[in-house]
C-alpha atoms as a PDB file:
ATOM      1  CA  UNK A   1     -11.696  34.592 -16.909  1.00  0.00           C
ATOM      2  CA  UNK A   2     -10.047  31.927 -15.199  1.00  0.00           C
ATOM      3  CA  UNK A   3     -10.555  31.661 -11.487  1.00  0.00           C
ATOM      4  CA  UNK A   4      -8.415  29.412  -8.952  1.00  0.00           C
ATOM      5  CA  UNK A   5      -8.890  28.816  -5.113  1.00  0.00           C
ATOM      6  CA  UNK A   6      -6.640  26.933  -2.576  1.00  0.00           C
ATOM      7  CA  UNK A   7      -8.300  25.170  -0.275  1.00  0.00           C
ATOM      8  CA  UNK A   8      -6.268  22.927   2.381  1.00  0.00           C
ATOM      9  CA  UNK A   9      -5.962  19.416   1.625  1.00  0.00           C
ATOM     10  CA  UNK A  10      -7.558  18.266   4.934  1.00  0.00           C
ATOM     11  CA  UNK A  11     -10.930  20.002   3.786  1.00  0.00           C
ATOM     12  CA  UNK A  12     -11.292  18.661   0.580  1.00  0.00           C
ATOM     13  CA  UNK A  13     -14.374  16.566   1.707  1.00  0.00           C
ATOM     14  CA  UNK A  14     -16.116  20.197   2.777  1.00  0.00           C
ATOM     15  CA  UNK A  15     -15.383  22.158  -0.780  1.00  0.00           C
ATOM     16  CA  UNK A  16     -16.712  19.389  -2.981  1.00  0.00           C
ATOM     17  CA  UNK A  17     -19.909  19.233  -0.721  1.00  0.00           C
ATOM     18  CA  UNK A  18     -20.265  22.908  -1.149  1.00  0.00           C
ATOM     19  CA  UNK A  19     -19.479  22.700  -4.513  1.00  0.00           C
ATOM     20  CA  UNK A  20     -22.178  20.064  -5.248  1.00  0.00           C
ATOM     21  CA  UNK A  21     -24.786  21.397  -3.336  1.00  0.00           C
ATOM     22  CA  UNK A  22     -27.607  22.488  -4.923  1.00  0.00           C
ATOM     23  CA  UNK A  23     -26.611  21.467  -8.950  1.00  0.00           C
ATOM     24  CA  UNK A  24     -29.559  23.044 -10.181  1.00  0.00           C
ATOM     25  CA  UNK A  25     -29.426  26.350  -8.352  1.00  0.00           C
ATOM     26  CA  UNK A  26     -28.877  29.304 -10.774  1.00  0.00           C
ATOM     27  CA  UNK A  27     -26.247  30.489 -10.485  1.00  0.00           C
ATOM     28  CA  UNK A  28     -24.491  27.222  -9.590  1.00  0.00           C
ATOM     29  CA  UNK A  29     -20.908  25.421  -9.746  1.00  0.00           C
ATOM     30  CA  UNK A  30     -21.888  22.567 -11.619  1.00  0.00           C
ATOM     31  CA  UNK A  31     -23.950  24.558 -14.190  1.00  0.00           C
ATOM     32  CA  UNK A  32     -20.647  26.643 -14.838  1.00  0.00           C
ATOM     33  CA  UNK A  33     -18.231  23.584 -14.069  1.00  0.00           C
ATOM     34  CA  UNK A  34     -14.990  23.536 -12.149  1.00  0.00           C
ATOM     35  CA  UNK A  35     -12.144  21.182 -11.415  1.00  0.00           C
ATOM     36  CA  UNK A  36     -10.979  19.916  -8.554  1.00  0.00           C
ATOM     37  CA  UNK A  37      -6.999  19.102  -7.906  1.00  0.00           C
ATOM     38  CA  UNK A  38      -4.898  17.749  -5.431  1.00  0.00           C
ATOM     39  CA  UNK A  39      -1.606  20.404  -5.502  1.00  0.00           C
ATOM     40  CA  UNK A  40       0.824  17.353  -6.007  1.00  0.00           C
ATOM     41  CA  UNK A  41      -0.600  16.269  -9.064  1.00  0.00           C
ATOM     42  CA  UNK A  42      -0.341  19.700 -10.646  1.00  0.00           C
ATOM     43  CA  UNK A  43       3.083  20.780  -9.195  1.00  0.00           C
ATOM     44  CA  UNK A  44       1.837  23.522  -6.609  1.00  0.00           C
ATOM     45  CA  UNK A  45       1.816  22.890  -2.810  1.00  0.00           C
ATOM     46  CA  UNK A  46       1.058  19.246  -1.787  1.00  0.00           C
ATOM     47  CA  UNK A  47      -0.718  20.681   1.241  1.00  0.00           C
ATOM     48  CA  UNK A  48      -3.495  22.101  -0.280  1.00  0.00           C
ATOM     49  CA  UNK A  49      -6.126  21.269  -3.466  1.00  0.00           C
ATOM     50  CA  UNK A  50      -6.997  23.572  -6.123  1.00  0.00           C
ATOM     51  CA  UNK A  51     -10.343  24.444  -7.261  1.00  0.00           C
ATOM     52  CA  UNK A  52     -10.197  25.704 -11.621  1.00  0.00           C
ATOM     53  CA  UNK A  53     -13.087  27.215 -13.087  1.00  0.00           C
ATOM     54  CA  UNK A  54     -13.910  29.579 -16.040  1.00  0.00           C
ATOM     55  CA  UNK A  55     -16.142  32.070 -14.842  1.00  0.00           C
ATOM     56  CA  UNK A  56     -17.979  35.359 -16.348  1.00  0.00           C
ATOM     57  CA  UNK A  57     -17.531  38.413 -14.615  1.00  0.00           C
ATOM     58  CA  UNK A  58     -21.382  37.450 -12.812  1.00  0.00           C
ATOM     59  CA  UNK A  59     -20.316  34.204 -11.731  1.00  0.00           C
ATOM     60  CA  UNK A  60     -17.138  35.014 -10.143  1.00  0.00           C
ATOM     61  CA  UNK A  61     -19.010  37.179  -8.184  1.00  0.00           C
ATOM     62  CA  UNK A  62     -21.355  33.977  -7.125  1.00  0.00           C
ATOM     63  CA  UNK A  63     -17.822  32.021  -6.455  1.00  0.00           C
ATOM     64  CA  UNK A  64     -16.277  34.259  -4.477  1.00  0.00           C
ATOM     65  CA  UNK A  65     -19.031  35.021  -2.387  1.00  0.00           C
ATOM     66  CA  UNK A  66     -20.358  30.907  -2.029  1.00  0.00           C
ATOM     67  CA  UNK A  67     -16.290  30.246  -1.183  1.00  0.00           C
ATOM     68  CA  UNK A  68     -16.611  32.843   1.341  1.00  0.00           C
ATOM     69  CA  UNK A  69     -18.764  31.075   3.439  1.00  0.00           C
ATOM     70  CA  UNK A  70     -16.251  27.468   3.305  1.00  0.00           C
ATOM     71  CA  UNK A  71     -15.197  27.976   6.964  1.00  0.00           C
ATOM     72  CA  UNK A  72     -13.191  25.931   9.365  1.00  0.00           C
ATOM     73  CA  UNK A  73     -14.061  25.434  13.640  1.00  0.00           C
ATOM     74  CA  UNK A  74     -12.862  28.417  15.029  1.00  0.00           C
ATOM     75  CA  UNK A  75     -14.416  30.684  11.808  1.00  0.00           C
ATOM     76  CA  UNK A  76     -11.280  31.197   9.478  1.00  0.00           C
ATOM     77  CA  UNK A  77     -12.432  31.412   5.980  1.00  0.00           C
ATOM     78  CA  UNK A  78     -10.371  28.385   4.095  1.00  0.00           C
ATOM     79  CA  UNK A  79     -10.587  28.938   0.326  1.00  0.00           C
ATOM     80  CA  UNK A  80      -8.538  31.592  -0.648  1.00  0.00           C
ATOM     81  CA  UNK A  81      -8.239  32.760  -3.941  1.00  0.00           C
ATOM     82  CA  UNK A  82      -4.578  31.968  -5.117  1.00  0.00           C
ATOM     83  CA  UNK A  83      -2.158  34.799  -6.951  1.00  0.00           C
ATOM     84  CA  UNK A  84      -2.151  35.442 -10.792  1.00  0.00           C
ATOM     85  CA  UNK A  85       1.237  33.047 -11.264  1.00  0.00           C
ATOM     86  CA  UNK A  86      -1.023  29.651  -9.503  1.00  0.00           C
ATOM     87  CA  UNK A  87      -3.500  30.760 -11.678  1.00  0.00           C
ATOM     88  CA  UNK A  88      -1.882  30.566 -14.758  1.00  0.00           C
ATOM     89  CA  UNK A  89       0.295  27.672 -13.822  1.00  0.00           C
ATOM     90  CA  UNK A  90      -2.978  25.651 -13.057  1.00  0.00           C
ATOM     91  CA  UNK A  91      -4.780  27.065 -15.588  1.00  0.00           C
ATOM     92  CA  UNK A  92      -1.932  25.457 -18.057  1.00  0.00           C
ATOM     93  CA  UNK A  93      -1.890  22.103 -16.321  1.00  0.00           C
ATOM     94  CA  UNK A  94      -5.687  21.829 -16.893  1.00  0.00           C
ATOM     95  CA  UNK A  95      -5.680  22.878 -20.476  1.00  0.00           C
ATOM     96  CA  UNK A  96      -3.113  20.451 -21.137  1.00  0.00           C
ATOM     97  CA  UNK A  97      -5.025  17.679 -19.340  1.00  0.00           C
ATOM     98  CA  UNK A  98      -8.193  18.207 -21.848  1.00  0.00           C
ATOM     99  CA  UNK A  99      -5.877  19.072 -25.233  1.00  0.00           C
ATOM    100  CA  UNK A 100      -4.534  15.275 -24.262  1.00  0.00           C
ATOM    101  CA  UNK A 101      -8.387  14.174 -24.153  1.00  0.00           C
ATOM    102  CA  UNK A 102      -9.104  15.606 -27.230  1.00  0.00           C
ATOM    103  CA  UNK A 103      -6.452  13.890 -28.880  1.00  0.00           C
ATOM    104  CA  UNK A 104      -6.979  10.437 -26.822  1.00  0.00           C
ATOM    105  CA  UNK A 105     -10.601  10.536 -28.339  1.00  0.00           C
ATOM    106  CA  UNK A 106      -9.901  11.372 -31.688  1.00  0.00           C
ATOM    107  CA  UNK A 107      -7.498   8.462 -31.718  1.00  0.00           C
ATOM    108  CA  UNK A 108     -10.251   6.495 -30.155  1.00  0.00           C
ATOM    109  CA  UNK A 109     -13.107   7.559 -32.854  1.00  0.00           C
ATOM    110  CA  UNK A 110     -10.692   8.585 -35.829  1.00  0.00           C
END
């Protein structure tokens, strides 16, 4: 399944920490792999950046939950996980994004 979370702009610095941390946990974001977007570059809000990942069933679980704990000062939780319409609209941008890779290599290595 495909799994997106909106995170506001200004706390981009504190979701790729948490995402980082501990890379050889298990389970662990960069085991199952994600991608991080700044909402103007995909066409959704500019205020905000998008986390994409494919996730099984167990690891959205483990996402959800980790997310959970990305809180601001005063306690408010700040990634929230966005509607089925951002999720397929991002989901399409970043498919896009690698089907162009795919192609820009095999015109690379023929």
């Amino acid at each position: 399944m495909n799994m997106v979370f909106e995170v506001p702009a200004s706390s981009k610095a504190k979701l790729v920490a948490l995402l980082e941390a501990d890379p050889y946990g298990k389970p662990c974001f960069s085991r199952n792999g994600y991608k991080v977007k700044d909402g103007a570059h995909i066409g959704q809000d500019k205020d905000k950046c998008y986390v994409f990942m494919r996730a099984t069933d167990e690891f959205a679980v483990f996402a959800r939950g980790k997310l959970k704990t990305l809180v601001d000062a005063e306690g408010k939780e700040l990634a929230v996980e966005s509607k089925p319409e951002v999720v397929a609209a991002v989901a399409k941008v970043i498919e896009e994004e690698e089907n162009n890779a795919e192609v820009g290599f095999g015109a690379i290595f023929g």
